[in-house]
C-alpha atoms as a PDB file:
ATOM      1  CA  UNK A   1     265.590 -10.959 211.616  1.00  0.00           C
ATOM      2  CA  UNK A   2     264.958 -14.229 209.261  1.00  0.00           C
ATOM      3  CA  UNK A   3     268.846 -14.892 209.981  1.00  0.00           C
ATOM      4  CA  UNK A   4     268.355 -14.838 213.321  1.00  0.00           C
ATOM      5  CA  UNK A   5     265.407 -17.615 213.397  1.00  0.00           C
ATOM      6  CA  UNK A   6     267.531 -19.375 210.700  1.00  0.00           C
ATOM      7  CA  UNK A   7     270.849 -19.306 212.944  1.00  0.00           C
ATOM      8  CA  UNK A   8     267.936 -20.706 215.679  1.00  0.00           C
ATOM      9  CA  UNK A   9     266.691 -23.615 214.103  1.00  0.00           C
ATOM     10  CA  UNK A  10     269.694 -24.871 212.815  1.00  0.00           C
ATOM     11  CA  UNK A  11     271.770 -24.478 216.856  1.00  0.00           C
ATOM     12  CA  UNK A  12     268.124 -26.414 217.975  1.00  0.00           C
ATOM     13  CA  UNK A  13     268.719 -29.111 215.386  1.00  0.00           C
ATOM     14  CA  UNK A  14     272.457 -29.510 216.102  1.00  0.00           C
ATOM     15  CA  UNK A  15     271.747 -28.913 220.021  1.00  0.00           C
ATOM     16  CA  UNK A  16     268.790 -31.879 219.180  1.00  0.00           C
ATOM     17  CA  UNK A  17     271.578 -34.458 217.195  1.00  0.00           C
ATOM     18  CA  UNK A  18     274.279 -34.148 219.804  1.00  0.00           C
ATOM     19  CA  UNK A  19     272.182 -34.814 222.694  1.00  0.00           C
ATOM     20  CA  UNK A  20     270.362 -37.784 220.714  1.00  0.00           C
ATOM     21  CA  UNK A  21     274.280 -38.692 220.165  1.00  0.00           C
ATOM     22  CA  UNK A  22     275.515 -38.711 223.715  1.00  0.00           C
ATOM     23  CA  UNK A  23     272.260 -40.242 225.032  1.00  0.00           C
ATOM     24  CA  UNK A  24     271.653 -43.204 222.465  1.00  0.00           C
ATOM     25  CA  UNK A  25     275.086 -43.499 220.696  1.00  0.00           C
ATOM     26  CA  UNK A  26     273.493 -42.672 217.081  1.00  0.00           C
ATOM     27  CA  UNK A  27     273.274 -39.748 214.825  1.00  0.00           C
ATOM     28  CA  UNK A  28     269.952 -39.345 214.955  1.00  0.00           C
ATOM     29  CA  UNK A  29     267.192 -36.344 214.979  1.00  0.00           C
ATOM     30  CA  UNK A  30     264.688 -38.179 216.217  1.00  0.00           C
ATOM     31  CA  UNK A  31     265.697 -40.300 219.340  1.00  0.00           C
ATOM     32  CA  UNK A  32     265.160 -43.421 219.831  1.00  0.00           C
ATOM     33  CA  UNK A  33     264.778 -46.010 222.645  1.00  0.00           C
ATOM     34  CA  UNK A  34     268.366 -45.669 224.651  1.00  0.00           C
ATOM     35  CA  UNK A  35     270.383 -48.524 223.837  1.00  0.00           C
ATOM     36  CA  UNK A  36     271.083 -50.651 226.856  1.00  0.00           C
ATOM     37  CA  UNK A  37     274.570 -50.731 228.109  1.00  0.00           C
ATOM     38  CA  UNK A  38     275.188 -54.303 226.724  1.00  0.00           C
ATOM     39  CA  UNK A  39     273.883 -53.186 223.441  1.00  0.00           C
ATOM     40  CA  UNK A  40     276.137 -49.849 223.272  1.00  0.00           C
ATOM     41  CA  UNK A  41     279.162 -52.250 224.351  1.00  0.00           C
ATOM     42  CA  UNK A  42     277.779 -54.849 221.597  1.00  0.00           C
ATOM     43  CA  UNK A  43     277.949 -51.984 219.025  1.00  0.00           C
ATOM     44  CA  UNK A  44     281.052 -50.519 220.051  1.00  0.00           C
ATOM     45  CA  UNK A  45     282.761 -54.136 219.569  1.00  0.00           C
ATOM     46  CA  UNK A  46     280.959 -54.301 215.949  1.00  0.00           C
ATOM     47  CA  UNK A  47     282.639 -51.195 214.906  1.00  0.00           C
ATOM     48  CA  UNK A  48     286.000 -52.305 216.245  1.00  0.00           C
ATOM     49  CA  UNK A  49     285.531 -55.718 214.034  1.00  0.00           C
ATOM     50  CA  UNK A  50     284.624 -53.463 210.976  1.00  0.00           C
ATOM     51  CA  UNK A  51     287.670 -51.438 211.636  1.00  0.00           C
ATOM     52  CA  UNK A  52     290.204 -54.756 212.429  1.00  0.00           C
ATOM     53  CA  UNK A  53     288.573 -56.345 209.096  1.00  0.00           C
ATOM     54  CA  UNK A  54     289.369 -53.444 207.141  1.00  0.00           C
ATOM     55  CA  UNK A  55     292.869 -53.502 208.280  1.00  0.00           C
ATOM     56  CA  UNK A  56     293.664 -57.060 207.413  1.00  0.00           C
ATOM     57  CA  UNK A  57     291.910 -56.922 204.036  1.00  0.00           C
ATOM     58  CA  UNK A  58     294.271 -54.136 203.403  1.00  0.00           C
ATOM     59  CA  UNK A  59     297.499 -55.677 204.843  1.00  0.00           C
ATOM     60  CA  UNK A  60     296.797 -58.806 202.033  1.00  0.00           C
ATOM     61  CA  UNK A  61     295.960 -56.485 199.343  1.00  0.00           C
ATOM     62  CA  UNK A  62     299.126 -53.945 200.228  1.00  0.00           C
ATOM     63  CA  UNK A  63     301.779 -56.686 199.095  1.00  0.00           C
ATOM     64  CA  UNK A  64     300.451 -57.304 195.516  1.00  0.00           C
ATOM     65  CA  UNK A  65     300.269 -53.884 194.481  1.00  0.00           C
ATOM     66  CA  UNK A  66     303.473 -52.078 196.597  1.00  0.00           C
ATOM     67  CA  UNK A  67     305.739 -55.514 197.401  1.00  0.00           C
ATOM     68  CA  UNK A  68     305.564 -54.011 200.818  1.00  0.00           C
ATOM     69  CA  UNK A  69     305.849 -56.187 203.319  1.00  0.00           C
ATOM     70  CA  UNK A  70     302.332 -56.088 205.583  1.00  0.00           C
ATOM     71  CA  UNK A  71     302.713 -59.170 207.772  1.00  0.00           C
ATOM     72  CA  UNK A  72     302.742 -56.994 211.452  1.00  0.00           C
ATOM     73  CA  UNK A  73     299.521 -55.275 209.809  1.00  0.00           C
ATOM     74  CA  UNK A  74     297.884 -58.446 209.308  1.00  0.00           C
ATOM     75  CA  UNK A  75     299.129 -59.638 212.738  1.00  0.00           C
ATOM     76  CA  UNK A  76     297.839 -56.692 214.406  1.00  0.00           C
ATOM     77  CA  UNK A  77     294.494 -56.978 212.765  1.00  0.00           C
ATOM     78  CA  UNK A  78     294.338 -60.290 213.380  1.00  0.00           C
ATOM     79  CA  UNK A  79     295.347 -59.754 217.511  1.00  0.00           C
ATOM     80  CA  UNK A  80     292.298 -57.454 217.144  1.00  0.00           C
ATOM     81  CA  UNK A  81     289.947 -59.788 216.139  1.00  0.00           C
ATOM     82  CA  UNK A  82     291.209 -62.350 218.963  1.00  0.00           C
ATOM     83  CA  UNK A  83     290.644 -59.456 221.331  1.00  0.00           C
ATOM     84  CA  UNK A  84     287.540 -58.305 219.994  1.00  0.00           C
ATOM     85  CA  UNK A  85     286.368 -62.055 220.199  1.00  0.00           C
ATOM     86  CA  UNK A  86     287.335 -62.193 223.876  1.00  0.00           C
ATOM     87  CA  UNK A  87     285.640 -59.047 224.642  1.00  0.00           C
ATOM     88  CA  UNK A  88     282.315 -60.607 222.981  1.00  0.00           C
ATOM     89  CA  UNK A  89     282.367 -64.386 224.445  1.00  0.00           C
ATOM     90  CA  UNK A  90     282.706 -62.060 227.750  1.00  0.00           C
ATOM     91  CA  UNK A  91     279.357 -59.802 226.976  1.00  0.00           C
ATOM     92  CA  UNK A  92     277.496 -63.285 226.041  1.00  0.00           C
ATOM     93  CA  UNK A  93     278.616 -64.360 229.655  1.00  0.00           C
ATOM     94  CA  UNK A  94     276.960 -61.246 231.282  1.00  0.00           C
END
């Protein structure tokens, strides 16, 4: 029986985190204010930058330590970030 109230709480929690996820954007068990669409699109741009900075901090670091050559990594980062800045100066317009 304590398994069964156990197995319960923890499908309410989960149930709870996923619809906080889907409404709001965060992991979260207690929700929040929703985020506005401008400020799920702002986030979703901030993650790409994270992700596009990443990738060109690894494409100049790659070349000391393999002799690889990383240029089209750093170029495709760096296309990212143009994009990603285009995407933003577009949002600031709205």
């Amino acid at each position: 029986m304590a398994k069964k109230i156990i197995l319960g709480i923890v499908l309410a929690v989960v149930a709870l985190v996923a619809f906080n996820f889907v409404s709001t954007g965060e992991i979260t068990l207690i929700p929040t204010t929703p985020l506005s669409a401008e400020a799920r699109a702002f986030n979703r741009l901030h993650e790409r930058f994270v992700a596009a900075t990443h990738q060109l901090n690894q494409a100049e670091k790659a070349p000391g330590v393999s002799g690889l050559d990383t240029s089209a990594d750093a170029q495709a980062a760096l296309t990212e970030l143009d994009q990603i800045e285009k995407e933003l100066q577009e949002l600031k317009a709205k």
